[in-house]
C-alpha atoms as a PDB file:
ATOM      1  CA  UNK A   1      -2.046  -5.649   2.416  1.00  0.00           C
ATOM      2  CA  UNK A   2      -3.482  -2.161   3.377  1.00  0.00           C
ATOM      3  CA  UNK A   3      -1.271   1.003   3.669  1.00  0.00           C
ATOM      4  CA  UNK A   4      -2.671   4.564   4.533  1.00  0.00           C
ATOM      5  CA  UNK A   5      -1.489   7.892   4.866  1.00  0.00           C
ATOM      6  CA  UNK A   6      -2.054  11.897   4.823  1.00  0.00           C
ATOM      7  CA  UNK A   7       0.845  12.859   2.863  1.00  0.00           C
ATOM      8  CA  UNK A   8       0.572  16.772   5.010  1.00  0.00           C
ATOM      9  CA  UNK A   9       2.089  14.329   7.857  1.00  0.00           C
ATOM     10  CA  UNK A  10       5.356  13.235   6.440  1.00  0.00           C
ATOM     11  CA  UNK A  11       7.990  15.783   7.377  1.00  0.00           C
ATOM     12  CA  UNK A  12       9.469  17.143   4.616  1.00  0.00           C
ATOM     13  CA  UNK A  13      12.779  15.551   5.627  1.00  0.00           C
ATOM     14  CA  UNK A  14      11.783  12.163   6.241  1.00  0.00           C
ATOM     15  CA  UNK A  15      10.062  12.214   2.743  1.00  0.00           C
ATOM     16  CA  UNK A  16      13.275  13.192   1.021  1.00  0.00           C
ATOM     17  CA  UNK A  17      15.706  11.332   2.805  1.00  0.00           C
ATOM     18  CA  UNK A  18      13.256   8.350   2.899  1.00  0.00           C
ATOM     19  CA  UNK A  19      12.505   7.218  -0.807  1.00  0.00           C
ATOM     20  CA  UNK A  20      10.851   4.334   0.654  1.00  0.00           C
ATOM     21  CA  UNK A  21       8.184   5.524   2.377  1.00  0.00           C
ATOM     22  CA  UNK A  22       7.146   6.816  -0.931  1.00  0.00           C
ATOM     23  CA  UNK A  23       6.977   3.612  -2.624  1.00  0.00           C
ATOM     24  CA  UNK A  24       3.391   2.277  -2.482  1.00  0.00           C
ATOM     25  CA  UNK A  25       2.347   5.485  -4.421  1.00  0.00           C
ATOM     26  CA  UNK A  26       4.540   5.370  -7.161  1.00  0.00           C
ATOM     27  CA  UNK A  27       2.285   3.447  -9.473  1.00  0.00           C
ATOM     28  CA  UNK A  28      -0.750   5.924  -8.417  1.00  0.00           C
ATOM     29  CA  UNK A  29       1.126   8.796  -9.514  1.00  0.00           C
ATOM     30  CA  UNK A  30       2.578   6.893 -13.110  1.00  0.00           C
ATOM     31  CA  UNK A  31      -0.969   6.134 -13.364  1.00  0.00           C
ATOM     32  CA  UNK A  32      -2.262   9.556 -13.271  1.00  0.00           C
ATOM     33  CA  UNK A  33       0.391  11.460 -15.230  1.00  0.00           C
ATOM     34  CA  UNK A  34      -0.476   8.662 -17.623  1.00  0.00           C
ATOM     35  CA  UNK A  35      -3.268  11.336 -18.468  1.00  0.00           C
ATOM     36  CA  UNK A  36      -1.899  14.606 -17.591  1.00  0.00           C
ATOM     37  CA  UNK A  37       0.276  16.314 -14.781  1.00  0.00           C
ATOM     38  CA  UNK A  38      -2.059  18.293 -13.414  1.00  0.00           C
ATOM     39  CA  UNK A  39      -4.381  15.510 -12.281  1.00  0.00           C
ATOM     40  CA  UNK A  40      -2.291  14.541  -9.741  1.00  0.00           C
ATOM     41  CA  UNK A  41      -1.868  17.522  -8.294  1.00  0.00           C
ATOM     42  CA  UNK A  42      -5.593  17.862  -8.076  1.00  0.00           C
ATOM     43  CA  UNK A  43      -6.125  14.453  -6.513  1.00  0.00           C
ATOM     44  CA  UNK A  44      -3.188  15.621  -4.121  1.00  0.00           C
ATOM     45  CA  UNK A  45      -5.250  19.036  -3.564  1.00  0.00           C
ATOM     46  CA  UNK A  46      -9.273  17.883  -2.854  1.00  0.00           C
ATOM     47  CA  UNK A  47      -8.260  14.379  -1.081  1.00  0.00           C
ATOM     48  CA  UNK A  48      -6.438  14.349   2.497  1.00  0.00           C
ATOM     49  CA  UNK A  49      -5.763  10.697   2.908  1.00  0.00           C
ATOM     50  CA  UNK A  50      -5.144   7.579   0.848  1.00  0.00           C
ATOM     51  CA  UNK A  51      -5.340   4.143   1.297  1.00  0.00           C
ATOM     52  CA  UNK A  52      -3.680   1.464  -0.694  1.00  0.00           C
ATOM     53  CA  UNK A  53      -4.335  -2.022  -0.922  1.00  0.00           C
ATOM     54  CA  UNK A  54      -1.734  -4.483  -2.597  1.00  0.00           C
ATOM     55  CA  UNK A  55      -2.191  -8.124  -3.496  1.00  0.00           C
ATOM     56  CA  UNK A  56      -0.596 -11.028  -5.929  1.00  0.00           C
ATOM     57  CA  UNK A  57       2.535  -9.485  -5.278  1.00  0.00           C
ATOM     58  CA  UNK A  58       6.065 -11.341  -5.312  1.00  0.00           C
ATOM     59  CA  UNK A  59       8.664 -12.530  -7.309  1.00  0.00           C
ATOM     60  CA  UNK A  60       8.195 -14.111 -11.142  1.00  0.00           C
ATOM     61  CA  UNK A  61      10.789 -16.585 -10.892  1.00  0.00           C
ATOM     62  CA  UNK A  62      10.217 -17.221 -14.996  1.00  0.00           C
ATOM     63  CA  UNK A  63       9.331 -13.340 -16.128  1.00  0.00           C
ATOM     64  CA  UNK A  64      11.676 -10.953 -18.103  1.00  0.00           C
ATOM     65  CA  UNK A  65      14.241  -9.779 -15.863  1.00  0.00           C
ATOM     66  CA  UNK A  66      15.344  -5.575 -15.249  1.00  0.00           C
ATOM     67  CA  UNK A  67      14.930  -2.783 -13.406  1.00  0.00           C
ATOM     68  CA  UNK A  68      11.747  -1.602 -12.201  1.00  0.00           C
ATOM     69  CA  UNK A  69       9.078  -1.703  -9.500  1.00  0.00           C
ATOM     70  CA  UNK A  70       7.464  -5.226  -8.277  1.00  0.00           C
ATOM     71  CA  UNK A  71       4.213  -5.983 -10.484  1.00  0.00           C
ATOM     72  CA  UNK A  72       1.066  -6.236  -8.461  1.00  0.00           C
ATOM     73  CA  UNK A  73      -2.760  -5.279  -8.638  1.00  0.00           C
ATOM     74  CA  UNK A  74      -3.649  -2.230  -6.189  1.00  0.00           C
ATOM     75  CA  UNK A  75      -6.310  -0.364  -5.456  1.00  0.00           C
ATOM     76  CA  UNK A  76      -6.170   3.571  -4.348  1.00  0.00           C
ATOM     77  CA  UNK A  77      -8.987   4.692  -2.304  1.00  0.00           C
ATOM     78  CA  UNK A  78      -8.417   8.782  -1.593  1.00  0.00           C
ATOM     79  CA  UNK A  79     -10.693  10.219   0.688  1.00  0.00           C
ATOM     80  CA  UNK A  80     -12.018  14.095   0.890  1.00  0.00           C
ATOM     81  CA  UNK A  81     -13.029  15.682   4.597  1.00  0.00           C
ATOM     82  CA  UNK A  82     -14.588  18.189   2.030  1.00  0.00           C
ATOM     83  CA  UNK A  83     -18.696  18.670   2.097  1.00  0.00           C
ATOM     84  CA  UNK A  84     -18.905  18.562  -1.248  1.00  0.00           C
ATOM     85  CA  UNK A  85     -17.838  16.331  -3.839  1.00  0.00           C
ATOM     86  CA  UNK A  86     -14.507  17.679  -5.405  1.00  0.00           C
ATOM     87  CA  UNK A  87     -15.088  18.907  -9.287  1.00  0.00           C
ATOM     88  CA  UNK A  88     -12.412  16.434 -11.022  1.00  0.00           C
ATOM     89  CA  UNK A  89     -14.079  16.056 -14.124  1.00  0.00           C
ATOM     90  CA  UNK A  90     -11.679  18.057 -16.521  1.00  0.00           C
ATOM     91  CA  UNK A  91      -9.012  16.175 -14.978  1.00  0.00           C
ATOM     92  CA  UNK A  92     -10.188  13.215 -17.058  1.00  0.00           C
ATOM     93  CA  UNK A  93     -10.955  14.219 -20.256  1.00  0.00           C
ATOM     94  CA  UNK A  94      -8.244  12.144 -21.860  1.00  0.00           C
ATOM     95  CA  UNK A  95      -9.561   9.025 -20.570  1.00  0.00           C
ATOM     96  CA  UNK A  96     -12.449   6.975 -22.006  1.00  0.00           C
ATOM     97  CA  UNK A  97     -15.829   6.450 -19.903  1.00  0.00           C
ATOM     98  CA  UNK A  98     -17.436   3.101 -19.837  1.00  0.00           C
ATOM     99  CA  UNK A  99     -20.370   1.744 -17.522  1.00  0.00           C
ATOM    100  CA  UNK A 100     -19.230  -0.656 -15.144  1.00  0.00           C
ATOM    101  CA  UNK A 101     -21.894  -2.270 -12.558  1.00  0.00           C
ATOM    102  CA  UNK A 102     -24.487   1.021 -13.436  1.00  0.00           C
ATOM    103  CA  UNK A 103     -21.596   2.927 -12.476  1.00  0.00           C
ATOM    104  CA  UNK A 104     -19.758   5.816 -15.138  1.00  0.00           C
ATOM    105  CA  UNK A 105     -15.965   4.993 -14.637  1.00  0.00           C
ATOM    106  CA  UNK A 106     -12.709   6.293 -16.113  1.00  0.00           C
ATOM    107  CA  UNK A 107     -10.748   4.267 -17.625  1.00  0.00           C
ATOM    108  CA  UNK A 108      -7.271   4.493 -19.966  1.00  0.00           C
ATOM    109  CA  UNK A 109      -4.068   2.813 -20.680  1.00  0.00           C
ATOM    110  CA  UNK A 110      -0.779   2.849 -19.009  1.00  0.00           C
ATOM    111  CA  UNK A 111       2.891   1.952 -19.941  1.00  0.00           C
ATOM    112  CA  UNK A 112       3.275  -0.952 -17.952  1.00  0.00           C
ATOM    113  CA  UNK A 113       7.218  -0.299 -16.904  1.00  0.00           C
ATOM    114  CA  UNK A 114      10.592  -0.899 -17.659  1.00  0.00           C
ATOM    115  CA  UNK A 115      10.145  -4.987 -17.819  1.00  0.00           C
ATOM    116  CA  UNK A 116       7.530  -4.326 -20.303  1.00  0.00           C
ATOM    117  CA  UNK A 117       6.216  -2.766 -23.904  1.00  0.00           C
ATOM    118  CA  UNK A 118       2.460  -3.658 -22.556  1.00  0.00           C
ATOM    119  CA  UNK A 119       0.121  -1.704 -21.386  1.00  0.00           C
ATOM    120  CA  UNK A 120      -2.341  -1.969 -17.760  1.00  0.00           C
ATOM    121  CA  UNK A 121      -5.805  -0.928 -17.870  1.00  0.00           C
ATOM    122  CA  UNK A 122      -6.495   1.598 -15.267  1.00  0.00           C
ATOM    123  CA  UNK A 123     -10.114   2.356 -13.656  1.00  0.00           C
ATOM    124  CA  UNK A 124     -10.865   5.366 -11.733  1.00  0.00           C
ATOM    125  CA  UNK A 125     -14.414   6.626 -10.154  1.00  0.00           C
ATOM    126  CA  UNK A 126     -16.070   8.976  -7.665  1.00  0.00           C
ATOM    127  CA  UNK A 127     -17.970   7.570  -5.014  1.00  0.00           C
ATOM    128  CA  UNK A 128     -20.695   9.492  -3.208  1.00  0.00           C
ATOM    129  CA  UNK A 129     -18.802  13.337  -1.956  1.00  0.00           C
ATOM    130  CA  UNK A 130     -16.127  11.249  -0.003  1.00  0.00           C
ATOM    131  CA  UNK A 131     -14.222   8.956  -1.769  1.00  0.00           C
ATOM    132  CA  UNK A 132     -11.929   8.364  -5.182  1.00  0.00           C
ATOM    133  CA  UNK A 133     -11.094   5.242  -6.242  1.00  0.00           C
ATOM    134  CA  UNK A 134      -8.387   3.729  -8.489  1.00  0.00           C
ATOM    135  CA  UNK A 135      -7.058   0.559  -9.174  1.00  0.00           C
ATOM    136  CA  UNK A 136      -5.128  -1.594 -11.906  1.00  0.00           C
ATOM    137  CA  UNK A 137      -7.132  -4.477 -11.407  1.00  0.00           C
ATOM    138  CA  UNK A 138     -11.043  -4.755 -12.535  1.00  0.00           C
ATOM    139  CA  UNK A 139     -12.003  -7.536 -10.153  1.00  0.00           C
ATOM    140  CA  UNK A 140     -10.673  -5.496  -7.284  1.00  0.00           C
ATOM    141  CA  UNK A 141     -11.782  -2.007  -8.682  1.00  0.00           C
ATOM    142  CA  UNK A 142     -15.488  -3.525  -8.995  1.00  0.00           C
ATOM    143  CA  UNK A 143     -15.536  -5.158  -5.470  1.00  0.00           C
ATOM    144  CA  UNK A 144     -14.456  -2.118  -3.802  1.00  0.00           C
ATOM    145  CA  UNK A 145     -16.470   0.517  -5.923  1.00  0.00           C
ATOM    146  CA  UNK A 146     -19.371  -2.042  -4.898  1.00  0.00           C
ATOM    147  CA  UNK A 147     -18.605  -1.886  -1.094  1.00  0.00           C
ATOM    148  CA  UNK A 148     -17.899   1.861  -1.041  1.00  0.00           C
ATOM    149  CA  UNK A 149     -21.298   2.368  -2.231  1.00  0.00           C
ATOM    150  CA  UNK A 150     -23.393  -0.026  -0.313  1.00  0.00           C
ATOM    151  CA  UNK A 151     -21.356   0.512   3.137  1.00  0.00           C
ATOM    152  CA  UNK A 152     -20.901   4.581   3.006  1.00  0.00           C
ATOM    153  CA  UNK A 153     -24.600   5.123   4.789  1.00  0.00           C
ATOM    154  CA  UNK A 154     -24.330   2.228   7.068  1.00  0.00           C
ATOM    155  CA  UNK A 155     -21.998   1.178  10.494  1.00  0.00           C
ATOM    156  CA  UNK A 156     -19.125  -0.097   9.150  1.00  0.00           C
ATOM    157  CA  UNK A 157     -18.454  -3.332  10.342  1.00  0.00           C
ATOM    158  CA  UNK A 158     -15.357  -3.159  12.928  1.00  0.00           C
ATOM    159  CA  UNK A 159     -11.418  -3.698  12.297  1.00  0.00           C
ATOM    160  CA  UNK A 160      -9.995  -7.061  14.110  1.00  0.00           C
ATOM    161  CA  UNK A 161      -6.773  -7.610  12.873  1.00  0.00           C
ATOM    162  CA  UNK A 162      -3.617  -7.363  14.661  1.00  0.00           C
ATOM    163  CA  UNK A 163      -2.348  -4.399  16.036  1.00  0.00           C
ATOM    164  CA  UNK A 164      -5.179  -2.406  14.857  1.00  0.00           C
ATOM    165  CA  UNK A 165      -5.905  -0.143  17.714  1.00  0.00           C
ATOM    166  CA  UNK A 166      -2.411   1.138  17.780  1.00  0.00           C
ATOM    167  CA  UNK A 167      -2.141   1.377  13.551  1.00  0.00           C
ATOM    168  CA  UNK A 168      -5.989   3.233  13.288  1.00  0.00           C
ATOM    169  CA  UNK A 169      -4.213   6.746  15.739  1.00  0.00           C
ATOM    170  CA  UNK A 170      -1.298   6.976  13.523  1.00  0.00           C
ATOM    171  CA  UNK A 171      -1.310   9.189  10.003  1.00  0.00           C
ATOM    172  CA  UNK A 172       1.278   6.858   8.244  1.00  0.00           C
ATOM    173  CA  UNK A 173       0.784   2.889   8.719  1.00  0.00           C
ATOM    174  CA  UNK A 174       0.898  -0.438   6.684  1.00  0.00           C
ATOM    175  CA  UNK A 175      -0.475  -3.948   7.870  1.00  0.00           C
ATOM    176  CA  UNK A 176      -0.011  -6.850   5.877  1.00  0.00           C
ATOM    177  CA  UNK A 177      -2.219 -10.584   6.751  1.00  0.00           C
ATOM    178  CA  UNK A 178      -0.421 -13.530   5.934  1.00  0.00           C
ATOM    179  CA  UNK A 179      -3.441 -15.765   6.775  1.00  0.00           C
ATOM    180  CA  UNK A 180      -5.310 -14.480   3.602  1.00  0.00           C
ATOM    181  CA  UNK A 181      -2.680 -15.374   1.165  1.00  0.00           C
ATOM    182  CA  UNK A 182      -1.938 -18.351  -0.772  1.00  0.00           C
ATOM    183  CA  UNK A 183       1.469 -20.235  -0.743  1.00  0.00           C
ATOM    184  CA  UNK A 184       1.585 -19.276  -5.015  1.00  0.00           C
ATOM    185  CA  UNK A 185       3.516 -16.025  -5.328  1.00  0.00           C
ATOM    186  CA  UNK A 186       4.677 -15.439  -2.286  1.00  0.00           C
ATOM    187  CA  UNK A 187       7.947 -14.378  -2.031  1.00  0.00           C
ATOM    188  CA  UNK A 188      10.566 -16.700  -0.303  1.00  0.00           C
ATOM    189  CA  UNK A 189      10.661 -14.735   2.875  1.00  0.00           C
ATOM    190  CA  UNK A 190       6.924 -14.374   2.907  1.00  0.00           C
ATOM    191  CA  UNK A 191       6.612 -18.188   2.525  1.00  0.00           C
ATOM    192  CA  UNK A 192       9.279 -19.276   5.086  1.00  0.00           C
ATOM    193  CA  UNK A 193       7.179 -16.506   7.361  1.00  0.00           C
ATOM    194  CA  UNK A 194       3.688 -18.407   6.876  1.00  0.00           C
ATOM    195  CA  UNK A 195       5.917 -21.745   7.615  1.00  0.00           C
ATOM    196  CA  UNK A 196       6.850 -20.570  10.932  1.00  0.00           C
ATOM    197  CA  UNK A 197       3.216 -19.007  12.159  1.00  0.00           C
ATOM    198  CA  UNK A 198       3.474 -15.670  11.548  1.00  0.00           C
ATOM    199  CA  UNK A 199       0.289 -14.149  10.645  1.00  0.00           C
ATOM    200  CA  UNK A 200       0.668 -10.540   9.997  1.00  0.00           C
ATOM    201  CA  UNK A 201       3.000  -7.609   9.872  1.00  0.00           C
ATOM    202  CA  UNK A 202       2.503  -3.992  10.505  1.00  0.00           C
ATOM    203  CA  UNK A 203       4.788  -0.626  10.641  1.00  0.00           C
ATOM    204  CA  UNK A 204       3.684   2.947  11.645  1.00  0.00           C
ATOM    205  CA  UNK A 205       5.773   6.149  11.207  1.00  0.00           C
ATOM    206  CA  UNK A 206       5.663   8.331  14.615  1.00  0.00           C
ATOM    207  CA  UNK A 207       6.373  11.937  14.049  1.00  0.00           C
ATOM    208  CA  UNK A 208       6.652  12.775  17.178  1.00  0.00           C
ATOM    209  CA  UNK A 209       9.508  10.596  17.737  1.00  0.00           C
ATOM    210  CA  UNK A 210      10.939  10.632  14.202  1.00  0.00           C
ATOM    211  CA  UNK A 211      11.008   7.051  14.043  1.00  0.00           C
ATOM    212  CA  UNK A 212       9.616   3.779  12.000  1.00  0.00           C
ATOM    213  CA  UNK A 213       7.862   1.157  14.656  1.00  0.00           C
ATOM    214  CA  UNK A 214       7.588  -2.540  13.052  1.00  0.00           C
ATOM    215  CA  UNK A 215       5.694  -5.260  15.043  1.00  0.00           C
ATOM    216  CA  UNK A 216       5.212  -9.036  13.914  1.00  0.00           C
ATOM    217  CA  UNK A 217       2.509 -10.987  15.345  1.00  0.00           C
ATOM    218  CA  UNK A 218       2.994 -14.976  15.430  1.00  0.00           C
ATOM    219  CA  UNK A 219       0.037 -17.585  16.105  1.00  0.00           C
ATOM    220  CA  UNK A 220       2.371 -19.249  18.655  1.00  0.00           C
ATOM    221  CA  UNK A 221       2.345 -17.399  22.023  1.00  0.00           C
ATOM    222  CA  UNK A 222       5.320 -19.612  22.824  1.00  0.00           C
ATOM    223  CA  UNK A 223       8.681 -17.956  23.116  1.00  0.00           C
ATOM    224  CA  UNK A 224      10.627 -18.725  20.205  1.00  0.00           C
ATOM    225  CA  UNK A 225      13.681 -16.694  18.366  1.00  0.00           C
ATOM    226  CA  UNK A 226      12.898 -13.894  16.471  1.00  0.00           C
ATOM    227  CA  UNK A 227      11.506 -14.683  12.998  1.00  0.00           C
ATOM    228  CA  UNK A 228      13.959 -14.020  10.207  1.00  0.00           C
ATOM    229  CA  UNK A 229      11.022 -12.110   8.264  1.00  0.00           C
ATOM    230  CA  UNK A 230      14.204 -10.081   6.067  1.00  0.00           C
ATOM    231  CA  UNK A 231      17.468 -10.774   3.992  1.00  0.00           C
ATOM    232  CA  UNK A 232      20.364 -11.386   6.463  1.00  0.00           C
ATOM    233  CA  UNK A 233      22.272  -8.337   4.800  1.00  0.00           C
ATOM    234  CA  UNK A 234      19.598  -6.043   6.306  1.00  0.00           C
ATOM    235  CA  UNK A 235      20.342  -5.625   9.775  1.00  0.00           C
ATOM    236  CA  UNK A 236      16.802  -5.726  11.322  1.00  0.00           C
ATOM    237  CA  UNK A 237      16.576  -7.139  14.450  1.00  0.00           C
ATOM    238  CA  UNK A 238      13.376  -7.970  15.648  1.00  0.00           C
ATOM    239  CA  UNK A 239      13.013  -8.243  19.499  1.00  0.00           C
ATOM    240  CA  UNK A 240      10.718 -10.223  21.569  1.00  0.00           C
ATOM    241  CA  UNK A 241       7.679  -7.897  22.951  1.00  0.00           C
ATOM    242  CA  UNK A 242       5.206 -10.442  24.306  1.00  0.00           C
ATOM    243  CA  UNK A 243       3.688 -13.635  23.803  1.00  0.00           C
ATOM    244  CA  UNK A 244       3.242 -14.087  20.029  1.00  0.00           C
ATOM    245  CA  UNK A 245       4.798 -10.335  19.100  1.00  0.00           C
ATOM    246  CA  UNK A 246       8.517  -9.010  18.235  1.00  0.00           C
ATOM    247  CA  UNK A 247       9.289  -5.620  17.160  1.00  0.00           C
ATOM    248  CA  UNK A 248      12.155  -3.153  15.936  1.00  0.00           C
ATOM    249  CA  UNK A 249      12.885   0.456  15.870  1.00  0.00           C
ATOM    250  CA  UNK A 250      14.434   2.191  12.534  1.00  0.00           C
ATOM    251  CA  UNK A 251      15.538   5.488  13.391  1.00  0.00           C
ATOM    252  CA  UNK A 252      13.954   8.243  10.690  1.00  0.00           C
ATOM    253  CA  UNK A 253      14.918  10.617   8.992  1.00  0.00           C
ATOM    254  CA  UNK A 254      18.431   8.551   8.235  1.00  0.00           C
ATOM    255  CA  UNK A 255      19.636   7.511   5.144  1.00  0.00           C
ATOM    256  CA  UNK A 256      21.478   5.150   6.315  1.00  0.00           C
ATOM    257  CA  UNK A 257      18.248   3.501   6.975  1.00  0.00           C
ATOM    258  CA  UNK A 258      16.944   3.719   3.272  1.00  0.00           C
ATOM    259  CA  UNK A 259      17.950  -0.161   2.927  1.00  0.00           C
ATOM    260  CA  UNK A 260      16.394  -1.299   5.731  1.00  0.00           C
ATOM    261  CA  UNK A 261      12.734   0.577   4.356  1.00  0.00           C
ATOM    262  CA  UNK A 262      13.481  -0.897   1.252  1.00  0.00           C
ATOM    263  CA  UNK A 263      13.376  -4.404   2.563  1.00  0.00           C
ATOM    264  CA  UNK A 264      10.459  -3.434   4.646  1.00  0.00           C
ATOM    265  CA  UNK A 265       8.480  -2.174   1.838  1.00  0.00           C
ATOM    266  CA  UNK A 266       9.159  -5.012   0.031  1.00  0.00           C
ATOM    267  CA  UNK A 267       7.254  -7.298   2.497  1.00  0.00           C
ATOM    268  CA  UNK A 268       3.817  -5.156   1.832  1.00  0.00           C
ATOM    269  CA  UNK A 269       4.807  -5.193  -1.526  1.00  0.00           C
ATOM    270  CA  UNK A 270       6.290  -2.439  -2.705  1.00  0.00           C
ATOM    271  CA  UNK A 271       9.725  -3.566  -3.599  1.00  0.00           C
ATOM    272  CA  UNK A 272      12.289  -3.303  -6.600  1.00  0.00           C
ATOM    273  CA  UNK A 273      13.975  -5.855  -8.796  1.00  0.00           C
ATOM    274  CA  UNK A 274      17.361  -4.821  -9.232  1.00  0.00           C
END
C-alpha cells in the first residue's frame, strides 16, 4: 500500500471535517511527539510531501481487544524541494544513534497504543539533501534506506501499476496491490476481494472539484456486478467504468461522508477497532 500527499493541499475544511483523510499519519506524528513536539513541526516545516507505505495490516482475530488504531508496519518517506539538506539534528537529541548498514540512524521507543503496555522501536534517517525516512519496522526501514541511497543518482525505474498516470498528477492519493499480498492477515473484505480478481485499489482527492474519486481495477475484463469491496452498512456504490474498472464519487468536504472514508481508509490500512 502506498499513500502520498502535500499536506499545503488539503483545504483547511476538508481536513477538519474529514478525520479520515488524516489517518495514515497518525502513527508518524505519535511517533515523533514520542520525542518532543517540536519535531514534528519541523518535519512539517523543511519537508513538502510524504509518502507512506503500509503492510501486514488487518484484523487479529486472537489479539487483546479495545479501542485504538489498526497495528501495522509503515514506513514514512518525507521529501524536501529544498537545495540543501534541512538541519534536523537538535530535533533528535532524545533519541539514541546506532549504525545500521554504515548508515547513523535514530532510533527510540514508542508507547505502542491503547491495546498495549509495549513499546515499538522506531528508526528515523536522512538520506542525501532530499529525503527523511521513518518507519516502525527494521526490515522495511533498512530496504528502503538501502534503495533511497543507491537509486537517488540514477533513472528511477518507471511506475506500472494501475491507475498510475491519473494517481502520479494529483497532491493527495492512495493505491493499494492486492496481487502482492498473502491470503494471512488479510482482512475479510480484502480476502473475499482477492477471491473475486480484484487486483488493486486506488482513491485521489480533487480539489478542484472538492471531491474523493475511488477506482477498483479487476483482472477480469468481463462485465460482472460491482465488487462488494466494503461493509454493506456503508453505502458505497461502485459503478461499472470499463472493462475490468468500477468507480464511486464521495462528495468532500461532508461529514456525512466521514463513515464512508473510514471504511475506505480501512482498506489501505488505516482503520480503527472499535
Amino acid at each position: 500500500m502506498a499513500f502520498g500527499t502535500k499536506g499545503e493541499d488539503i483545504p483547511a475544511d476538508v481536513s477538519e471535517s474529514m478525520a479520515s483523510l488524516t489517518a495514515p499519519f497518525f502513527e508518524l506524528i505519535n511517533g515523533l511527539r514520542a520525542l518532543d513536539p517540536s519535531v514534528e513541526r519541523d518535519i512539517e516545516r523543511n519537508y513538502g510531501a510524504i509518502l507512506v507505505g503500509a503492510k501486514d495490516f488487518g484484523y487479529e482475530p486472537n489479539g487483546p481487544e479495545g479501542l485504538g488504531p489498526d497495528r501495522s508496519h509503515k514506513c514514512y518517506i518525507a521529501i524536501s524541494e529544498a537545495r540543501a539538506k534541512p538541519n534536523i539534528e537538535s530535533d533528535f537529541s532524545n533519541a539514541s544513534k546506532m549504525s545500521m548498514n554504515g548508515i547513523i540512524v535514530w532510533t527510540w521507543r514508542v508507547p505502542s497504543g491503547e491495546r498495549s503496555n509495549g513499546t515499538d522501536q522506531w528508526f528515523a534517517v536522512q538520506l542525501a539533501d532530499s529525503y527523511f525516512l521513518i518507519s516502525n519496522d527494521r526490515q522495511a526501514f533498512e530496504e528502503t534506506a538501502n534503495a533511497l541511497a543507491t537509486k537517488t543518482a540514477s533513472k528511477p525505474a518507471p511506475i506500472l501499476t494501475k491507475g498510475w498516470e491519473t494517481l502520479k498528477t494529483q497532491e493527495y492519493w492512495a493505491y493499494r496491490s492486492f496481487r502482492s499480498e498473502s491470503g494471512t492477515n488479510l482482512k475479510p473484505d480484502g480476502g473475499q476481494a482477492k477471491k473475486i480478481g480484484i487486483i488493486a485499489l486506488t482513491f485521489y482527492v480533487d480539489n478542484q472539484m472538492k471531491d474523493g474519486r475511488i477506482h477498483v481495477f479487476s483482472s477480469d475484463t468481463r462485465v460482472t456486478p460491482s465488487p462488494a469491496m466494503f461493509p454493506e452498512p456503508v453505502p458505497i456504490q461502485l459503478q461499472f467504468q470499463g472493462a475490468g474498472v468500477w468507480g464511486a464519487t464521495i462528495p468532500l468536504p461532508n461529514k456525512l461522508t466521514d463513515d464512508k472514508l473510514s471504511a475506505l481508509m480501512s482498506q489501505f490500512g488505516f482503520g480503527w477497532n472499535l
